[in-house]
Each structure stands twice: as structure tokens, then as C-alpha cells.
N, C-alpha and C. Protein backbone atom coordinates (compact mmCIF):
# COMPACT_ATOMS: atom_id res chain seq x y z
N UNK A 1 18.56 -12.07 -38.22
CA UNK A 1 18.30 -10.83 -37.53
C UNK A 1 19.15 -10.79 -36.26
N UNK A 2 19.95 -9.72 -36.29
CA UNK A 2 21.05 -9.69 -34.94
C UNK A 2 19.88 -8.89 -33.89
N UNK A 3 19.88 -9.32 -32.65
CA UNK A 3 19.23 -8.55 -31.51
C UNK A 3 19.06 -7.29 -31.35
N UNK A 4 20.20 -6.29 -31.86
CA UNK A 4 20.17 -4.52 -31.78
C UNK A 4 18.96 -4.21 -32.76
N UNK A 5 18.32 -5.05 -34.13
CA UNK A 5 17.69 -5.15 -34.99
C UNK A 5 15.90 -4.79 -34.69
N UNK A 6 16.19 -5.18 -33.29
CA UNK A 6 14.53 -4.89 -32.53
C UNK A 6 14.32 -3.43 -32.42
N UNK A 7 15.86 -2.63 -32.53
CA UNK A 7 15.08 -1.40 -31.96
C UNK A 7 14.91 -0.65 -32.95
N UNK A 8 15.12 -0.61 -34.48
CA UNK A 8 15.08 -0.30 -35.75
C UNK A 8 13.94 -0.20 -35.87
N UNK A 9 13.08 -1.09 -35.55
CA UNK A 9 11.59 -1.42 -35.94
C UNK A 9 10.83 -0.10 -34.97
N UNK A 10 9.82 0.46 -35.60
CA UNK A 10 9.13 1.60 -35.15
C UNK A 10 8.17 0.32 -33.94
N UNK A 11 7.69 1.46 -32.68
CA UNK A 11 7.00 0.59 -31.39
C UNK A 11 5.52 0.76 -31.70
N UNK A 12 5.08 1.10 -32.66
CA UNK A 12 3.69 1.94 -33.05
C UNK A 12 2.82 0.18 -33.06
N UNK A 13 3.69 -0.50 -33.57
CA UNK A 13 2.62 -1.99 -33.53
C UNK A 13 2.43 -2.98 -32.55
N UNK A 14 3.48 -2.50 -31.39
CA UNK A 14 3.14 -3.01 -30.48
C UNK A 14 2.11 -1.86 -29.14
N UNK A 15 1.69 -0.84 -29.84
CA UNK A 15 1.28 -0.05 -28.85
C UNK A 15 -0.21 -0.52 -28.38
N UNK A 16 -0.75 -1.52 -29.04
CA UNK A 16 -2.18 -2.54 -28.52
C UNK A 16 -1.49 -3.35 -27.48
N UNK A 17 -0.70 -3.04 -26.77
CA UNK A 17 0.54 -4.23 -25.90
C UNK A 17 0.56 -3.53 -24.85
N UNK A 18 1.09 -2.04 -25.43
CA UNK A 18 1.11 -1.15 -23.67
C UNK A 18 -0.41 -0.46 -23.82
N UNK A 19 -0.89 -0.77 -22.29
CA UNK A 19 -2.02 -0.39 -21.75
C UNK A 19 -1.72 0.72 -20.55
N UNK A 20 -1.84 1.42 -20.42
CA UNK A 20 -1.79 2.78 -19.49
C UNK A 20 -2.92 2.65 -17.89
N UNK A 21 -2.55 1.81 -17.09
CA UNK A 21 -2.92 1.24 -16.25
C UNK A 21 -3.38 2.93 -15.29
N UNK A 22 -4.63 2.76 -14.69
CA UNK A 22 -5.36 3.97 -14.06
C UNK A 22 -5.46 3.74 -12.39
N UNK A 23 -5.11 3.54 -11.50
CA UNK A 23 -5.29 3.16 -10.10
C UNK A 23 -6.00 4.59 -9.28
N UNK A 24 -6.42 3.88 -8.53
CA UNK A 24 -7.10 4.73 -7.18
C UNK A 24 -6.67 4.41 -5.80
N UNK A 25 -6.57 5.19 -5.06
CA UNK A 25 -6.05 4.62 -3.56
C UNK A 25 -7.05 5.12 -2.22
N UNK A 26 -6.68 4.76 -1.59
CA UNK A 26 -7.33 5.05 -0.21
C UNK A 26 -6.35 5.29 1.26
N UNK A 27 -6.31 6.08 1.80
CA UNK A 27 -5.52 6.14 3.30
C UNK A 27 -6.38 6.31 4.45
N UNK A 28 -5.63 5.44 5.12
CA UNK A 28 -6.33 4.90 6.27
C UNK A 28 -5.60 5.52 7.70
N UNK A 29 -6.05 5.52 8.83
CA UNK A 29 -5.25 5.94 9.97
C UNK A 29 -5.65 4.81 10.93
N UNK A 30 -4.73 3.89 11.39
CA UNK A 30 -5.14 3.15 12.62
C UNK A 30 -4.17 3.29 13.95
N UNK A 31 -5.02 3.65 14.86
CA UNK A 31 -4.73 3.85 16.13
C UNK A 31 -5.39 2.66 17.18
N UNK A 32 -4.77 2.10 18.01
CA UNK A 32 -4.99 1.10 18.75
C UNK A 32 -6.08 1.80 20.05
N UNK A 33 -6.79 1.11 20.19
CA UNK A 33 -8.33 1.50 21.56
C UNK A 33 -7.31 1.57 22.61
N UNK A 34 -7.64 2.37 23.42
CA UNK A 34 -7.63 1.90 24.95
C UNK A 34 -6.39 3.31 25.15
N UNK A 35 -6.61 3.40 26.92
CA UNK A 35 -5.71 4.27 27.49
C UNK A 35 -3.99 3.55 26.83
N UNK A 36 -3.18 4.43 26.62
CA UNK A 36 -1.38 4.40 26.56
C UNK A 36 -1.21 4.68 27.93
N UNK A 37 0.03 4.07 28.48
CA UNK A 37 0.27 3.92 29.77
C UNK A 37 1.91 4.61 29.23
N UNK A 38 2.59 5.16 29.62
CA UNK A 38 3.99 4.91 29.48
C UNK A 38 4.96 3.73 29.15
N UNK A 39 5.74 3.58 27.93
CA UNK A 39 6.41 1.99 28.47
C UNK A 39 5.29 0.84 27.46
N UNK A 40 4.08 1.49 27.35
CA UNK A 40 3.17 0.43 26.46
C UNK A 40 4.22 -0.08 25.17
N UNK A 41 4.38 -1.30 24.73
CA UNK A 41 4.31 -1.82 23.83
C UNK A 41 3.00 -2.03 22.90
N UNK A 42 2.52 -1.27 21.77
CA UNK A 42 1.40 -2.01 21.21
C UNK A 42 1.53 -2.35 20.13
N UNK A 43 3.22 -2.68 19.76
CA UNK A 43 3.43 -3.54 18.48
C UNK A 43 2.55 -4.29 18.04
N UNK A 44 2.14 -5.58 19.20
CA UNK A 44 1.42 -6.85 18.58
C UNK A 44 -0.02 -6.35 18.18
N UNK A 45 -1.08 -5.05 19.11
CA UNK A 45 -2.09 -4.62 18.83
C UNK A 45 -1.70 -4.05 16.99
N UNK A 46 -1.04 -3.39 16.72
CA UNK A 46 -0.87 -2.70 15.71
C UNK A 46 -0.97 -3.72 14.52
N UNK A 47 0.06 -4.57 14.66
CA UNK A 47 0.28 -5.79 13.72
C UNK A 47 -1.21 -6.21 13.52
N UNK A 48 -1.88 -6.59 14.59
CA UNK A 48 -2.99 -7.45 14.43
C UNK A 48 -4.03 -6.52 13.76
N UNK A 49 -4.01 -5.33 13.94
CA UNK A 49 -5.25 -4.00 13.15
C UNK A 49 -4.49 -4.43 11.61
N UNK A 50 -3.11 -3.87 11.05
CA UNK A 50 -2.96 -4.02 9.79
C UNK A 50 -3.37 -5.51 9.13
N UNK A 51 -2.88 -6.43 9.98
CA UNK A 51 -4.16 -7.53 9.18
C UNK A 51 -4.94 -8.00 8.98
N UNK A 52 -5.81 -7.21 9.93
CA UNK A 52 -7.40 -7.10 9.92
C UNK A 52 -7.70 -6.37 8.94
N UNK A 53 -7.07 -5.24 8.84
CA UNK A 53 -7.66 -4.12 7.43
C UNK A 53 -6.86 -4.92 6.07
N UNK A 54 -5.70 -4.68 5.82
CA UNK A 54 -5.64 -5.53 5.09
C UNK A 54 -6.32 -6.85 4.21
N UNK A 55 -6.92 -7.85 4.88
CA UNK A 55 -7.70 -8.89 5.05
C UNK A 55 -8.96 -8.06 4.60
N UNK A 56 -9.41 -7.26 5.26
CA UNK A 56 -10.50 -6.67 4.34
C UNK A 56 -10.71 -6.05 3.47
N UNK A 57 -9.42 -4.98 2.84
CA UNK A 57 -9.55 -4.65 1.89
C UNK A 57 -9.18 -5.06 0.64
N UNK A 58 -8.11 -6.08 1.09
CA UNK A 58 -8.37 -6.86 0.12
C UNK A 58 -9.05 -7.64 -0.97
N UNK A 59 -10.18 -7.92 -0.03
CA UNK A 59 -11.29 -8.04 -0.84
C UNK A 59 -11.74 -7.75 -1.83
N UNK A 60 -11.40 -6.01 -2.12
CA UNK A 60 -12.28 -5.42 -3.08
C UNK A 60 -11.11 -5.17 -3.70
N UNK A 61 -9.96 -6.02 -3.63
CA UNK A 61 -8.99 -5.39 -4.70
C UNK A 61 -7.40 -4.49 -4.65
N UNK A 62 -7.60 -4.00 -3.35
CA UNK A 62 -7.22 -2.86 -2.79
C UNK A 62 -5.94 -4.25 -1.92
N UNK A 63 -4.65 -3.14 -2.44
CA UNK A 63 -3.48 -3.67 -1.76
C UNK A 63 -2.55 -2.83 -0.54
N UNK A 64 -1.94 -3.14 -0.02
CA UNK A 64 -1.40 -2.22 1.04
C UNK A 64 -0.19 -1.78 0.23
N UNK A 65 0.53 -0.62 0.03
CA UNK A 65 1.40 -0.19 -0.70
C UNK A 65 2.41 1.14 -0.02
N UNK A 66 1.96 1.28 1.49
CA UNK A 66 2.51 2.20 2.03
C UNK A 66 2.21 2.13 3.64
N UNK A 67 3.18 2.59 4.07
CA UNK A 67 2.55 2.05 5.47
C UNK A 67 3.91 3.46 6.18
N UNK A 68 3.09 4.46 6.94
CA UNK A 68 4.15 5.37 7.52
C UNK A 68 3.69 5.70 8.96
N UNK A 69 4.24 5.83 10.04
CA UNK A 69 4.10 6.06 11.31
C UNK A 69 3.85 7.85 11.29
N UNK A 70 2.27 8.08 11.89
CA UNK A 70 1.97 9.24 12.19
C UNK A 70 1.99 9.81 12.95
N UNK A 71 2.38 9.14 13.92
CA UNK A 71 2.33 9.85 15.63
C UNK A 71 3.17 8.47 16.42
N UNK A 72 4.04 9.12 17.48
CA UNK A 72 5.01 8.55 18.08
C UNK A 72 4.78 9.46 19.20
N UNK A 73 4.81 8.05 20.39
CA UNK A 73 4.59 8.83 21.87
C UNK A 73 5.83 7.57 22.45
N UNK A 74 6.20 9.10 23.37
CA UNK A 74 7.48 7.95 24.29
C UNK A 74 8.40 7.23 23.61
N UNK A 75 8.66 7.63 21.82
CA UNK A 75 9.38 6.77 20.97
C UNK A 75 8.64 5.44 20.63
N UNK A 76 7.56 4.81 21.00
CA UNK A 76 6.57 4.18 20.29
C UNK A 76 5.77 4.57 19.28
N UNK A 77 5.70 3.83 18.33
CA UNK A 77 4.38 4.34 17.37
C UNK A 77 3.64 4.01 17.72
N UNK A 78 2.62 4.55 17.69
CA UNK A 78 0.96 4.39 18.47
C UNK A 78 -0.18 4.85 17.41
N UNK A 79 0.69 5.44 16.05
CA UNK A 79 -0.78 5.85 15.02
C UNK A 79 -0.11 5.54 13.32
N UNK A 80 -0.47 4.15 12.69
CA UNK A 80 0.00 4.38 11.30
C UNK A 80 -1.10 5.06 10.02
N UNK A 81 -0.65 5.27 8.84
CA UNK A 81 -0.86 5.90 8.24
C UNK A 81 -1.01 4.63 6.80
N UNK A 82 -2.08 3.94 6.48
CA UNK A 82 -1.93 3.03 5.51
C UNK A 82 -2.53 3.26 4.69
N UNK A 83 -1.91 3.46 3.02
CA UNK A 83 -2.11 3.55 1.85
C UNK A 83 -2.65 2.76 1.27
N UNK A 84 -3.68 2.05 0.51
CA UNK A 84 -4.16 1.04 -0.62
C UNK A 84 -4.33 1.52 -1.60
N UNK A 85 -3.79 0.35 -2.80
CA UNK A 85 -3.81 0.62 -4.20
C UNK A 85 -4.92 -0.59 -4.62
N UNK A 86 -5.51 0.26 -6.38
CA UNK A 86 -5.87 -1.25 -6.95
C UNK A 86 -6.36 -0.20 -7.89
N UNK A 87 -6.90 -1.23 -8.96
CA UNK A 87 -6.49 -0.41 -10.61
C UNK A 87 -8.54 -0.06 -10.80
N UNK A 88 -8.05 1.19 -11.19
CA UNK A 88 -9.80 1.67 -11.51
C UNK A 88 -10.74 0.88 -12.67
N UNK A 89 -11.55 0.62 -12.78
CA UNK A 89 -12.64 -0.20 -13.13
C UNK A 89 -12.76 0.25 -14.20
């Protein structure tokens, strides 16, 4: 059997093979506490919220799969926008 020979064969018997995978998601908004001052850096606050949520939603399954900046002050981001995936039950 030469290799091109696989695609001759009808896919109907392997279709117990492909499964049609169903997901659900969730979006989240995290914004860091406290007064913004001008000049704030709250990279490291930010970092430390996404792996706090992360870390917890993980839990139930749920992966981070998107992550977009919603609000920008002074050219800082100060509000993200985080997506979770994980496959419906």
C-alpha cells in the first residue's frame, strides 16, 4: 500500500475517532484596588490578580485563553479583560 492509498479509503469508519468537542467560556474583568496616582506602575499588582484567578479557575477546568487590555490610563493598563475555556460536561 503506497501512502496517497489512505485517502481512497472513505473517512465514514473512522468517524467514532472524530468527536465534536462542545466548550463554554467565561470573561472576567480585573482591575487592581486602590486610588491610580499618575506614573503608577501596577504591572506587578496585575500579574499577581491573573494568577490568583487563574489558580482558581483552574480548578474547575477552566483555562485562560485570552487576555485583552480594557482600559488604559496615562498609557498604562489598569483594567484586563480575561477569557476562560474548558469543554462542557
Amino acid at each position: 500500500m503506497e501512502a496517497t492509498d489512505f485517502f481512497a479509503y472513505s473517512f465514514s469508519p473512522f468517524a467514532h475517532i472524530v468527536q465534536y468537542m462542545k466548550y463554554e467560556y467565561k470573561s472576567i474583568s480585573l482591575t487592581p484596588d486602590g486610588i491610580r496616582v499618575k506614573g503608577d506602575d501596577v504591572t506587578e499588582k496585575l500579574a499577581s490578580m491573573i494568577d490568583k484567578e487563574c489558580a482558581f479557575y483552574s480548578k474547575d477546568g477552566w483555562k485562560l485563553v485570552s487576555m485583552i487590555p480594557s482600559l488604559k490610563s496615562e498609557g498604562a493598563v489598569v483594567r484586563l479583560l480575561l477569557t476562560f475555556e474548558r469543554k462542557s460536561a
